[in-house]
C-alpha atoms as a PDB file:
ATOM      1  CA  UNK A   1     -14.587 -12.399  21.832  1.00  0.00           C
ATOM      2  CA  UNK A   2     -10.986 -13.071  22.879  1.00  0.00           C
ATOM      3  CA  UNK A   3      -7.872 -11.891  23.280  1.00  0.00           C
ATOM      4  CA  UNK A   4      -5.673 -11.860  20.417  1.00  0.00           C
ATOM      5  CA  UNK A   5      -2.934 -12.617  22.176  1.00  0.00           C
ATOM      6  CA  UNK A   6      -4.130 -15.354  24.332  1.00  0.00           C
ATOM      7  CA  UNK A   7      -6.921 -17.069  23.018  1.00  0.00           C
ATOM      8  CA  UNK A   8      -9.254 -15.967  26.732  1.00  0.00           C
ATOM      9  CA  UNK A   9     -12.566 -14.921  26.422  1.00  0.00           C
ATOM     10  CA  UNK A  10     -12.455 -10.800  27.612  1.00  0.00           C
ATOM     11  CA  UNK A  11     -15.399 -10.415  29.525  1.00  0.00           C
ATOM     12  CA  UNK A  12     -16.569  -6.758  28.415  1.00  0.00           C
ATOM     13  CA  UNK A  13     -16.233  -7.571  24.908  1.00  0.00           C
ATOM     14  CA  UNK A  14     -18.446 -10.241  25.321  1.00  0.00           C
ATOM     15  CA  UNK A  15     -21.071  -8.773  27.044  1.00  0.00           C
ATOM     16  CA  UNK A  16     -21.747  -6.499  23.907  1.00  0.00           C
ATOM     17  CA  UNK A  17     -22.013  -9.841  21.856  1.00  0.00           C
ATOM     18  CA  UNK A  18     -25.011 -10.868  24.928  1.00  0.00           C
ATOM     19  CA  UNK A  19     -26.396  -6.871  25.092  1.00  0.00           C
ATOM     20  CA  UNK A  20     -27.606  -7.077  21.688  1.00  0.00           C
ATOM     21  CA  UNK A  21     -29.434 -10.294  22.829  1.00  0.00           C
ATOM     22  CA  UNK A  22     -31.350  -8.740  25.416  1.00  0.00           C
ATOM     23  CA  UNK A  23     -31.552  -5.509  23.962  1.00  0.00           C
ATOM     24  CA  UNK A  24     -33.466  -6.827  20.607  1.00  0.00           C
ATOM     25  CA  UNK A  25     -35.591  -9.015  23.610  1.00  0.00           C
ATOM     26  CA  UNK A  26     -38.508 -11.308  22.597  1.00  0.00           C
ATOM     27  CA  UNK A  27     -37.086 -15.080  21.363  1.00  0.00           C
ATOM     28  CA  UNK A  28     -33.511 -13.247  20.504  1.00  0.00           C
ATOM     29  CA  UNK A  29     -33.124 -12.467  24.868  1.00  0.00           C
ATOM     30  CA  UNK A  30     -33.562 -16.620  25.355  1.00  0.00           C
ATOM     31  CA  UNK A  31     -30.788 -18.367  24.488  1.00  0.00           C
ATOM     32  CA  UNK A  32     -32.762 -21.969  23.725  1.00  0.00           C
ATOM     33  CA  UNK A  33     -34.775 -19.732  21.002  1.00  0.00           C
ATOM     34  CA  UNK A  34     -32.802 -16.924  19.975  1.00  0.00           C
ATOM     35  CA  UNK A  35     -32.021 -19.093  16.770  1.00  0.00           C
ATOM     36  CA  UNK A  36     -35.683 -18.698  15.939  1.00  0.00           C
ATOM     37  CA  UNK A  37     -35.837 -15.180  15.806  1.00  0.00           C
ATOM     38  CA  UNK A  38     -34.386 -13.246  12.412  1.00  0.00           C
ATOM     39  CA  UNK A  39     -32.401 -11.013  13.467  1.00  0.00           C
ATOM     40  CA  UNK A  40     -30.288 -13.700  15.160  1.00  0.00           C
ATOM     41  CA  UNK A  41     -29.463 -14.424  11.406  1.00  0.00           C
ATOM     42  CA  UNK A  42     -27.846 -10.885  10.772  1.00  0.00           C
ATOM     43  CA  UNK A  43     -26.610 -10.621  14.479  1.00  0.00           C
ATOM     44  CA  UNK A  44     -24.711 -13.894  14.133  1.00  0.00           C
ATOM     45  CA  UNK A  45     -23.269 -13.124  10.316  1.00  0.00           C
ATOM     46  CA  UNK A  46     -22.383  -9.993  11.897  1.00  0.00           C
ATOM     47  CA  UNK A  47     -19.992 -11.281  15.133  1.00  0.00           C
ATOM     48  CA  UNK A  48     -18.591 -13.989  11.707  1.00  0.00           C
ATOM     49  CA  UNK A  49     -17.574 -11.162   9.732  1.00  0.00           C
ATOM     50  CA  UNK A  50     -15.480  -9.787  12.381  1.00  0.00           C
ATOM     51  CA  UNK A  51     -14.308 -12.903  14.065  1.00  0.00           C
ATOM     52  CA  UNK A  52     -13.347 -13.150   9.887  1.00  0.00           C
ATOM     53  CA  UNK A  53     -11.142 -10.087  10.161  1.00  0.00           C
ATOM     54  CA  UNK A  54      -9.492 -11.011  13.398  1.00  0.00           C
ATOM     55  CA  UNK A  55      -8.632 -14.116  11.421  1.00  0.00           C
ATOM     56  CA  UNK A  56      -7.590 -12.494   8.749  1.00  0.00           C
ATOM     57  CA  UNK A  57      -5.539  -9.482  10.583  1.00  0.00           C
ATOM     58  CA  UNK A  58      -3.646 -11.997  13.141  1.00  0.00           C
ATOM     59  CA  UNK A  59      -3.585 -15.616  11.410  1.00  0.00           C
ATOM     60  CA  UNK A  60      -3.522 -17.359  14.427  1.00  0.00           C
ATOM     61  CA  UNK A  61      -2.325 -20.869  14.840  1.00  0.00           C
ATOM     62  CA  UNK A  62      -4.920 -23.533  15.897  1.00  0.00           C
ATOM     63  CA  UNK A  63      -2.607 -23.687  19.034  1.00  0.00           C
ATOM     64  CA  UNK A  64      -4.630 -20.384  20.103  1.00  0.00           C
ATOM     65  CA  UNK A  65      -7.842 -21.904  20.152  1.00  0.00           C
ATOM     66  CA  UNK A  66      -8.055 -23.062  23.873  1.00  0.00           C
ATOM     67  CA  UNK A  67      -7.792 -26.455  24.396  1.00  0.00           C
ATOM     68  CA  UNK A  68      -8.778 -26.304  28.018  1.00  0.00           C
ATOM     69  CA  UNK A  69     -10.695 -24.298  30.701  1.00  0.00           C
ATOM     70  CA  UNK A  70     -13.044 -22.184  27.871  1.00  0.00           C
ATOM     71  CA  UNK A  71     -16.729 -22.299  28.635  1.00  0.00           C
ATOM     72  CA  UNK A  72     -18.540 -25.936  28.772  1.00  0.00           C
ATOM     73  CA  UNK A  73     -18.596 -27.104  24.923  1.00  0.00           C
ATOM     74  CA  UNK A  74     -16.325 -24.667  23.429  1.00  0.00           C
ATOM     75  CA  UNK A  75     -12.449 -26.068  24.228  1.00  0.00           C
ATOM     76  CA  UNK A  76     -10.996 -26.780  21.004  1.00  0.00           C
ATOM     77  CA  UNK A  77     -11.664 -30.289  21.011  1.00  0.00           C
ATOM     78  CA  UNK A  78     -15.064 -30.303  21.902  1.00  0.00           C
ATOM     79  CA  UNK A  79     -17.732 -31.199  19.639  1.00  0.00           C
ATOM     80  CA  UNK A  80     -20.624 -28.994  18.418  1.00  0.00           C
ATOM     81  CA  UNK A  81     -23.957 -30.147  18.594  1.00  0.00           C
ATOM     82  CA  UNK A  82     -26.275 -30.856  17.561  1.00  0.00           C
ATOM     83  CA  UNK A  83     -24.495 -30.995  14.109  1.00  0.00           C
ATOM     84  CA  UNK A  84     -24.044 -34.440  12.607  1.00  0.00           C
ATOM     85  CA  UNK A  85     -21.630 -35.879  11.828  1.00  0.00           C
ATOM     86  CA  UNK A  86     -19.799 -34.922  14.631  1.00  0.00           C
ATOM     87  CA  UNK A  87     -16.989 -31.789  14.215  1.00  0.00           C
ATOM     88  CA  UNK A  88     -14.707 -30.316  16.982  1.00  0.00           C
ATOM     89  CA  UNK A  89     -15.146 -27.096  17.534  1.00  0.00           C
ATOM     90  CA  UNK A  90     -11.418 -26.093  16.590  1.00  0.00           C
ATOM     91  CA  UNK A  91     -11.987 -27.647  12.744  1.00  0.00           C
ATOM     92  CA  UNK A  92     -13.823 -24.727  12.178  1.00  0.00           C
ATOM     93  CA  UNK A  93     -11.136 -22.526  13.025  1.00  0.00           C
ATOM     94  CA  UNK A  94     -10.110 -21.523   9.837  1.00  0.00           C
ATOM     95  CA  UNK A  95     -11.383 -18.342   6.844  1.00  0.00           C
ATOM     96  CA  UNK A  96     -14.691 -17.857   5.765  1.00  0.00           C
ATOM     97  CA  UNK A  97     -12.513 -18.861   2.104  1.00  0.00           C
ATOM     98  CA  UNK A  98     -11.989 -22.566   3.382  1.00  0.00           C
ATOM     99  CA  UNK A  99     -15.839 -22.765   4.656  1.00  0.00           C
ATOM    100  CA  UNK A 100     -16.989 -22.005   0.914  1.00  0.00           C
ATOM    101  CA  UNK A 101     -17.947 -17.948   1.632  1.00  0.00           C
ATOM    102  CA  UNK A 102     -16.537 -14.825   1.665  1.00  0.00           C
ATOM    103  CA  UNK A 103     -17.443 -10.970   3.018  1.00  0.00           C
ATOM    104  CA  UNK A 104     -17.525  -8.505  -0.221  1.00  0.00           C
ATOM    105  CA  UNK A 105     -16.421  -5.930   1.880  1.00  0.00           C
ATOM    106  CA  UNK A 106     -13.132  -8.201   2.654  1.00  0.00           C
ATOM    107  CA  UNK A 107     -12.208  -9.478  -0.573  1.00  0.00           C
ATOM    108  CA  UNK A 108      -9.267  -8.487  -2.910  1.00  0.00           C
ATOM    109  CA  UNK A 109     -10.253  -5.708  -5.011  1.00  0.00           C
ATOM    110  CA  UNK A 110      -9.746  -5.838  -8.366  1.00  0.00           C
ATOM    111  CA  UNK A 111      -5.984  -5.286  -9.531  1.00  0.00           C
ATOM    112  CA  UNK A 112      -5.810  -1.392  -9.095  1.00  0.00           C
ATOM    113  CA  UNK A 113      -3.053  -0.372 -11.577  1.00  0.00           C
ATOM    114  CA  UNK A 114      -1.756   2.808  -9.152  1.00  0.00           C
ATOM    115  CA  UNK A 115      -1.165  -0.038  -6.587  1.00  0.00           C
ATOM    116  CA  UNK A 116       0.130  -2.742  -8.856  1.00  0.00           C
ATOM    117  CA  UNK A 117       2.325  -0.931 -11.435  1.00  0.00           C
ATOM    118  CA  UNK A 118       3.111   2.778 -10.600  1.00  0.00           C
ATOM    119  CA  UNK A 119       3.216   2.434  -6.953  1.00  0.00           C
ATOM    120  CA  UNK A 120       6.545   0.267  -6.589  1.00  0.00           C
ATOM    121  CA  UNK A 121       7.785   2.938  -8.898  1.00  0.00           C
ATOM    122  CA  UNK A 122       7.017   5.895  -6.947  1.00  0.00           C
ATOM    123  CA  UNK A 123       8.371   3.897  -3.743  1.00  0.00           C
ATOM    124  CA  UNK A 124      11.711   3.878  -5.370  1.00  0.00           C
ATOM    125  CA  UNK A 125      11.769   7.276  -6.501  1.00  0.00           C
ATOM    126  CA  UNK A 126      11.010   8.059  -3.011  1.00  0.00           C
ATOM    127  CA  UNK A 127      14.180   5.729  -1.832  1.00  0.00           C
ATOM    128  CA  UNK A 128      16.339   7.543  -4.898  1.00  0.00           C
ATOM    129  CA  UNK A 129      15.028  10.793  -4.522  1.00  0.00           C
ATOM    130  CA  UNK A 130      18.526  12.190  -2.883  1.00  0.00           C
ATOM    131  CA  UNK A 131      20.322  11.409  -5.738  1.00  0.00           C
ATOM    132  CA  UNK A 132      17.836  11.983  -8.204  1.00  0.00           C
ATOM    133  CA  UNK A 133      18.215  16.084  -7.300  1.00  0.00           C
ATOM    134  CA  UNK A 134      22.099  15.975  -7.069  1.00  0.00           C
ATOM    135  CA  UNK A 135      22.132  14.610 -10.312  1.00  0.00           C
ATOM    136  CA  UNK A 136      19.185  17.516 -11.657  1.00  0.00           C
ATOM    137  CA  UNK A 137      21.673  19.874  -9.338  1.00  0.00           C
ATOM    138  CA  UNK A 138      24.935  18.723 -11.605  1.00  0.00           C
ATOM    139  CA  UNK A 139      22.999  18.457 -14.437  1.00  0.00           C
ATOM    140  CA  UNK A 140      21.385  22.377 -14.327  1.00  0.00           C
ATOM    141  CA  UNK A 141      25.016  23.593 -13.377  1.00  0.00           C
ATOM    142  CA  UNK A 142      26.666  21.883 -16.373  1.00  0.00           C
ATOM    143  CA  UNK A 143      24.039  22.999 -18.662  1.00  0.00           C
ATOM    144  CA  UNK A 144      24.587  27.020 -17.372  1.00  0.00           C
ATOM    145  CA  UNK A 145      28.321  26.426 -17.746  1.00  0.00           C
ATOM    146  CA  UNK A 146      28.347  24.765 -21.606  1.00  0.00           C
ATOM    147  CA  UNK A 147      25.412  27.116 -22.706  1.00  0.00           C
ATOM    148  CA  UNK A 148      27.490  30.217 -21.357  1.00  0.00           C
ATOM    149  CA  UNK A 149      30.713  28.439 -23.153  1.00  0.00           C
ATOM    150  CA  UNK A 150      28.654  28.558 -26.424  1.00  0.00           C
ATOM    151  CA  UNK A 151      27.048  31.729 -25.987  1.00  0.00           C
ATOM    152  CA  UNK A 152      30.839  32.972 -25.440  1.00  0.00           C
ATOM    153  CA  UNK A 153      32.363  31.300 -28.100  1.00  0.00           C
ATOM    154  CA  UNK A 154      29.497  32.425 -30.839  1.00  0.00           C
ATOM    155  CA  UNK A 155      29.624  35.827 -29.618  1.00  0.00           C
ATOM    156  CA  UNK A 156      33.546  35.808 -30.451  1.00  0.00           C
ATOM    157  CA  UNK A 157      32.870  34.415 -33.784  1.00  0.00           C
ATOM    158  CA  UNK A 158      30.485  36.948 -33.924  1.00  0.00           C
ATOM    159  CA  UNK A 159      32.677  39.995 -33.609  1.00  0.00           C
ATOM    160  CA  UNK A 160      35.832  38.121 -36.110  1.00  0.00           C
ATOM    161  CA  UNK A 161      34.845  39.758 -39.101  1.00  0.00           C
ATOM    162  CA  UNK A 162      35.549  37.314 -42.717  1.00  0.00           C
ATOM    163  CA  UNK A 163      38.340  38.832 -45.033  1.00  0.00           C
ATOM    164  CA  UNK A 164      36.058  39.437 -47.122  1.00  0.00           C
ATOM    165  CA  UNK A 165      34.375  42.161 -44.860  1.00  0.00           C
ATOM    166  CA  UNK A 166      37.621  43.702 -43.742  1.00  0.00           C
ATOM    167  CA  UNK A 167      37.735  47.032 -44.033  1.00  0.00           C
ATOM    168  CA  UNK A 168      39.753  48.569 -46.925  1.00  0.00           C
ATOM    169  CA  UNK A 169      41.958  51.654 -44.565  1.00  0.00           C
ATOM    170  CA  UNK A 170      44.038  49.935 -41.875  1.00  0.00           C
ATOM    171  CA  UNK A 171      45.746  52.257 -39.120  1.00  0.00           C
ATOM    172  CA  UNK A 172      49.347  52.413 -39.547  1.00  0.00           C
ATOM    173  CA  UNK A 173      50.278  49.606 -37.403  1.00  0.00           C
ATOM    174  CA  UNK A 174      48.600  47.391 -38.962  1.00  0.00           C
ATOM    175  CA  UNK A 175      50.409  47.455 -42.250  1.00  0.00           C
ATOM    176  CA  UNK A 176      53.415  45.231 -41.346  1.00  0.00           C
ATOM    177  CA  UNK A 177      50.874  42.032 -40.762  1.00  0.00           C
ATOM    178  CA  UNK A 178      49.172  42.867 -44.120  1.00  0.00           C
ATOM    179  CA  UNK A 179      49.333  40.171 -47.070  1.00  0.00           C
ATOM    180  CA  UNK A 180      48.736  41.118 -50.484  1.00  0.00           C
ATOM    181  CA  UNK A 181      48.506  38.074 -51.729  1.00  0.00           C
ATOM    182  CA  UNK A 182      45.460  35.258 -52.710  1.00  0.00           C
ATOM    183  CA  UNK A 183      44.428  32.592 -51.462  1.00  0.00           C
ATOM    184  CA  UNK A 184      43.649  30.682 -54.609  1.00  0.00           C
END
């Protein structure tokens, strides 16, 4: 393993990758057999998947893969054999997508609808949501005012009797405003 930032090999992360050599022992503890042994399979799929995240989490530049001073056989331009026909080690420096293979556990899940469709939503609500309560503040406080305006003006309406309930005695002072004539 290396350094994201520089591209060096960090020498206690790689001794986990050699610990679980020795540790599983028999042909996996040899390095000229360890290929034989099964578990070198998962092991190896294992330090891919998250050499595949690093990858994934930093998309490095093939200018990170050293070109000099790495162990003998692994600079970027040096070849990896046995494999024919011949390949430099930094051609390989790319996603498990571009090799032809993928992790499931690092692929796009399917299109979630929260994430794709209400989410930006909410995120702008979020953004808005100063103004969205002064305008439910302005909004509640011109509703109280216009419903007591109507409750005020009904209630007046209320109390205004028609001329046809007006009641037939009038006090005294009343008699000068009286008309005595219809309205046909």
């Amino acid at each position: 393993f290396a350094s994201p930032l520089t591209g060096i090999a960090d020498a206690s992360q790689s001794s986990m990758h050699n610990a679980l050599h020795i540790y599983m022992n028999g042909t996996m503890s040899q390095v000229p057999g360890s290929a034989n042994d099964p578990i070198f399979l998962l092991h190896h799929s294992f330090v891919d998947s998250i050499f595949e995240q690093w990858l994934r989490k930093y998309h490095p530049l093939q200018d990170v893969y050293p070109e000099a001073n790495a162990p003998i056989g692994h600079n970027r331009e040096s070849y990896m054999v046995p494999f024919i026909p011949l390949y430099r080690n930094g051609d390989f420096f790319i996603s498990s997508k571009d090799l032809g293979y993928d992790y499931s556990y690092l692929q796009d899940s399917e299109p979630d609808i929260f994430q794709d469709y209400i989410k930006p939503y909410l995120e702008q609500a979020r953004r808005i949501w100063p103004w969205l309560t002064g305008a439910a503040v302005v909004g509640s406080v011109l509703t109280a005012v216009l419903g007591g305006l109507t409750s005020l003006l009904c209630r007046r309406k209320r109390n205004q009797l028609p001329e046809e309930k007006q009641p037939l005695l009038m006090e005294k002072e009343d008699y000068h405003n009286v008309l005595y004539q219809s309205h046909l």
